[in-house]
N, C-alpha and C. Protein backbone atom coordinates (compact mmCIF):
# COMPACT_ATOMS: atom_id res chain seq x y z
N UNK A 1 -42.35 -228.43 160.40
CA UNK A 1 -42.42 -227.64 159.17
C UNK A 1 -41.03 -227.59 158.56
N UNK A 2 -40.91 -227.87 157.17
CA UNK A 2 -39.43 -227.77 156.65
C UNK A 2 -39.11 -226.89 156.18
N UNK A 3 -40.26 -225.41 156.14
CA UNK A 3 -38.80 -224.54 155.63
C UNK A 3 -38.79 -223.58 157.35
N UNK A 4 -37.64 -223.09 157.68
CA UNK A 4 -36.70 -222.78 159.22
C UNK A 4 -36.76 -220.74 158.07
N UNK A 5 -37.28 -220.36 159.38
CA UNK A 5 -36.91 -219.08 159.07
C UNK A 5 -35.27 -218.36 160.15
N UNK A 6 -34.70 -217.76 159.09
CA UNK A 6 -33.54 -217.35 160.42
C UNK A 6 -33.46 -215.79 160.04
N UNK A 7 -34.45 -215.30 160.90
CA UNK A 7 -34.54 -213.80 160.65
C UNK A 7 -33.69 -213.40 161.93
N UNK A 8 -33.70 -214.33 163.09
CA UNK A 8 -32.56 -213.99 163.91
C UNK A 8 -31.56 -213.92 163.44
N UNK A 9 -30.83 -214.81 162.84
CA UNK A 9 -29.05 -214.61 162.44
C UNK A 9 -28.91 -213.26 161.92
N UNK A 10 -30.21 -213.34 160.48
CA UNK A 10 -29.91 -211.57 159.92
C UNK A 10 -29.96 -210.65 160.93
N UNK A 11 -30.93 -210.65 161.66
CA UNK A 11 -30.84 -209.57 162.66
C UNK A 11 -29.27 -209.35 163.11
N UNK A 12 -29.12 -210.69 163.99
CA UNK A 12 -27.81 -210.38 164.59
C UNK A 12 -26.79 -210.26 163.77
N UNK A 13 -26.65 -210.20 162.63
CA UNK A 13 -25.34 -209.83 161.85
C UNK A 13 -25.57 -208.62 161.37
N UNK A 14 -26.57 -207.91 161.28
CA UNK A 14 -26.96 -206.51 161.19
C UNK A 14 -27.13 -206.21 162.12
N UNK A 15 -26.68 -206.51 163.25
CA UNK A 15 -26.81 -206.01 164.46
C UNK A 15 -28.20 -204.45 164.66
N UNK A 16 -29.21 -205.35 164.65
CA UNK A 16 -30.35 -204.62 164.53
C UNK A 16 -31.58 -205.25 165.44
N UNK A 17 -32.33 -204.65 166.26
CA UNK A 17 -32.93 -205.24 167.02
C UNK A 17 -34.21 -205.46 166.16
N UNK A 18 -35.23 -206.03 166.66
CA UNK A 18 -36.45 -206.58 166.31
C UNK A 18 -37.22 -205.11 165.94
N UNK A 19 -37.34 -204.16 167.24
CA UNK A 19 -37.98 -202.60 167.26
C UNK A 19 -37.58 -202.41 165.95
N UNK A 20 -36.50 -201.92 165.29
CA UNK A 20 -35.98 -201.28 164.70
C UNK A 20 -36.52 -201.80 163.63
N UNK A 21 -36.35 -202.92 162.92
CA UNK A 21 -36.53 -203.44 161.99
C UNK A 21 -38.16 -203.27 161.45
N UNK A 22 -39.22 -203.74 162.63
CA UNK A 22 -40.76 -203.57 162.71
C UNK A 22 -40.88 -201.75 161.98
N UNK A 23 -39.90 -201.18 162.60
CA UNK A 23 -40.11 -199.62 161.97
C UNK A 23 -40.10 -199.26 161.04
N UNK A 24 -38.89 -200.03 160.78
CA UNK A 24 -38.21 -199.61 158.88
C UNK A 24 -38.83 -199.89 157.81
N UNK A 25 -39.68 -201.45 158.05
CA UNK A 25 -41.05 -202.32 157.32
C UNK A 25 -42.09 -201.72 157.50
N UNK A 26 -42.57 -201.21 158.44
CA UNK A 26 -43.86 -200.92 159.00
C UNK A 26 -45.00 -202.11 159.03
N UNK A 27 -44.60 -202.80 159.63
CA UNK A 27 -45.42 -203.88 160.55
C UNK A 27 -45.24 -203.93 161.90
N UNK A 28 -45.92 -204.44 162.47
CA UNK A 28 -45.61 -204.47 164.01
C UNK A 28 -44.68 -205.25 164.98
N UNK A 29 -44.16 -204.80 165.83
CA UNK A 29 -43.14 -205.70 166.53
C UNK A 29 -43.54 -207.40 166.88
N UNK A 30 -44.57 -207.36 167.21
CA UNK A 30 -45.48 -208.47 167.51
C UNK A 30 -45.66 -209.40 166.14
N UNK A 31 -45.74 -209.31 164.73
CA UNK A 31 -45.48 -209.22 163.60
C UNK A 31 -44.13 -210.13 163.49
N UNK A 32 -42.94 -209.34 163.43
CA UNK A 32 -41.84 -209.66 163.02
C UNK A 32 -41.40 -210.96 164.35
N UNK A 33 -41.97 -210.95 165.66
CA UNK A 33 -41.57 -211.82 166.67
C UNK A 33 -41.91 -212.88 166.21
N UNK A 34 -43.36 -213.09 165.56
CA UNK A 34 -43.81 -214.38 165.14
C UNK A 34 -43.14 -215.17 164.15
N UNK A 35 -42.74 -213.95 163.01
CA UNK A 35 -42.23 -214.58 161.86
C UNK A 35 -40.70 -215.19 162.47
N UNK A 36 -40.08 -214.23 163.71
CA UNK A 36 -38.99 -215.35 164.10
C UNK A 36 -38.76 -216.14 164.52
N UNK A 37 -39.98 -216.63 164.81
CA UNK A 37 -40.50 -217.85 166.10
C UNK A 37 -40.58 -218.80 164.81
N UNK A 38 -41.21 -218.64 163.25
CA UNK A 38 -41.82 -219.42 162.35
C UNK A 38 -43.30 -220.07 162.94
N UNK A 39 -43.53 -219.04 163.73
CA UNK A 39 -45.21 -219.85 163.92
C UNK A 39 -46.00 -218.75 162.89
N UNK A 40 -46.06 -218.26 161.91
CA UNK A 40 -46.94 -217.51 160.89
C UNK A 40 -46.97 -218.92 159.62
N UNK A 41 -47.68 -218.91 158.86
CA UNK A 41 -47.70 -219.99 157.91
C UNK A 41 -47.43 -219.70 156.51
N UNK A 42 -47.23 -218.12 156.39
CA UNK A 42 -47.12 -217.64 155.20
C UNK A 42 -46.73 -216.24 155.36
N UNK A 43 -46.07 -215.57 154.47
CA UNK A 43 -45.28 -214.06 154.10
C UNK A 43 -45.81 -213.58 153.23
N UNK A 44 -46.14 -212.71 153.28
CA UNK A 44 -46.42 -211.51 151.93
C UNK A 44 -45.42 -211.17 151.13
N UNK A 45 -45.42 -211.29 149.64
CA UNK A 45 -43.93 -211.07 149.36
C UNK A 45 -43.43 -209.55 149.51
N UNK A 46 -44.53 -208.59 149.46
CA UNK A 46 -44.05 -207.33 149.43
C UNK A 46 -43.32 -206.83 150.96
N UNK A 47 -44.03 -207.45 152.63
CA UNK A 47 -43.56 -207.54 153.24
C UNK A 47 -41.80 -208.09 153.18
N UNK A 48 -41.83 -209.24 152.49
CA UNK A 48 -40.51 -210.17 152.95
C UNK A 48 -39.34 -209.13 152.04
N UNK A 49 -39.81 -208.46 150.74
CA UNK A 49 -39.18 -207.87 150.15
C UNK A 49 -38.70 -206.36 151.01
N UNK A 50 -39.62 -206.28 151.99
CA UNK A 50 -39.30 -205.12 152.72
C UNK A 50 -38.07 -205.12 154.07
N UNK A 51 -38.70 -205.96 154.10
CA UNK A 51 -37.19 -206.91 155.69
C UNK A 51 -35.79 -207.27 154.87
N UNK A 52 -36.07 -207.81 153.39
CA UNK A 52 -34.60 -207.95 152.18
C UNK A 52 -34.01 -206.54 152.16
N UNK A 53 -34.58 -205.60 151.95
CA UNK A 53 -34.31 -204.34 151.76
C UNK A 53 -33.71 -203.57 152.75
N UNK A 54 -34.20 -203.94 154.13
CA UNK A 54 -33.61 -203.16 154.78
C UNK A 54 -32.45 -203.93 155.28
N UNK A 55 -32.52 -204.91 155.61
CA UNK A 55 -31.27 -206.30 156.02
C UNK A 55 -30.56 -206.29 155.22
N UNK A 56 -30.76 -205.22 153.56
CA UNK A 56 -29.46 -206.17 152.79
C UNK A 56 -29.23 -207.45 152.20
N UNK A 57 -30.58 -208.24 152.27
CA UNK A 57 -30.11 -209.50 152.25
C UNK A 57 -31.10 -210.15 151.21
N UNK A 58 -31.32 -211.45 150.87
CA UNK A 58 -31.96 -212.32 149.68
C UNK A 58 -32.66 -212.98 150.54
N UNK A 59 -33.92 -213.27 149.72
CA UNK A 59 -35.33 -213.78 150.22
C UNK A 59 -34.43 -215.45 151.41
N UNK A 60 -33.35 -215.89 150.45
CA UNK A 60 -33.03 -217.45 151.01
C UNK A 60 -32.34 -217.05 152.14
N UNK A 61 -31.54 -215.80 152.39
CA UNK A 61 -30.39 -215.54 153.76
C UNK A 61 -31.60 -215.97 154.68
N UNK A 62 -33.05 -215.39 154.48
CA UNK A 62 -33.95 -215.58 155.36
C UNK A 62 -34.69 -216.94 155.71
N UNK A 63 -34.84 -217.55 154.78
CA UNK A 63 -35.50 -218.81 154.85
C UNK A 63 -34.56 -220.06 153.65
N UNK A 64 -35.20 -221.07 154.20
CA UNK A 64 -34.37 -222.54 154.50
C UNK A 64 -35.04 -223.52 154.54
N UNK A 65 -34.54 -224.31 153.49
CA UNK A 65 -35.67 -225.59 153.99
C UNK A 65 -35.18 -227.03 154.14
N UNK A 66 -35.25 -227.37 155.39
CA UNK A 66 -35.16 -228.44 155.71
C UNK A 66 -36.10 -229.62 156.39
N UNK A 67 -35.95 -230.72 155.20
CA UNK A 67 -36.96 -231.89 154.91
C UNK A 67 -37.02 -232.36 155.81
N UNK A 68 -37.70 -233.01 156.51
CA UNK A 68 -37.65 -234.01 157.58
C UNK A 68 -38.78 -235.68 157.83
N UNK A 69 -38.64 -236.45 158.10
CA UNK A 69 -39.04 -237.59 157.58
C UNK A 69 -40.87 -237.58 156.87
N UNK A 70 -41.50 -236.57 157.60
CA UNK A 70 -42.50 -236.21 157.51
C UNK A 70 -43.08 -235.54 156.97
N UNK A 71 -42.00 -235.11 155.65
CA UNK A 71 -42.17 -234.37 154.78
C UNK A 71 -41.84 -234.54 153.49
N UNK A 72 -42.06 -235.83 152.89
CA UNK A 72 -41.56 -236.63 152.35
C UNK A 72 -42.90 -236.63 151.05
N UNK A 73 -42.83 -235.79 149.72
CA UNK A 73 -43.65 -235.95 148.87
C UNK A 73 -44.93 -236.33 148.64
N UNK A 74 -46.23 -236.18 148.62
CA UNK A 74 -47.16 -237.26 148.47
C UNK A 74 -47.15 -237.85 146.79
N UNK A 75 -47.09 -239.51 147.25
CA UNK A 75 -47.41 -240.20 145.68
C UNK A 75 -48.56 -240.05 144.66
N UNK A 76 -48.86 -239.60 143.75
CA UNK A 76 -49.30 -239.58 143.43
C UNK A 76 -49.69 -238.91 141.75
């Protein structure tokens, strides 16, 4: 998948654990683990706007996209 979520780095530069964060959003810890793993396939924006808010940070600090050979446009 080419876009890389790094909800870890924010975490760790907000030195804020996973608990904490699940609280402040109100979603579940189990929730926010996945989205740092990037095994979820999609975000809610009002969620992602809620993790920006409390992190401080812009939708991109969080996500990233990097192409990889297999991800290469379809022609058409």
């Amino acid at each position: 998948m080419p876009i890389v979520v790094n909800l870890d780095v924010m975490l760790a530069r907000r030195k804020m654990r996973s608990r904490e964060l699940a609280e402040r959003v109100g979603i579940s810890e189990v929730n926010i683990s996945l989205l740092k793993s990037g095994k979820v396939r999609g975000v809610r924006f009002d969620t992602l706007a809620a993790i920006c808010a409390v992190l401080e940070c812009q939708p991109g600090d969080l996500l990233s996209y990097q192409p990889g050979e297999d991800d290469a446009p379809a022609a058409g």
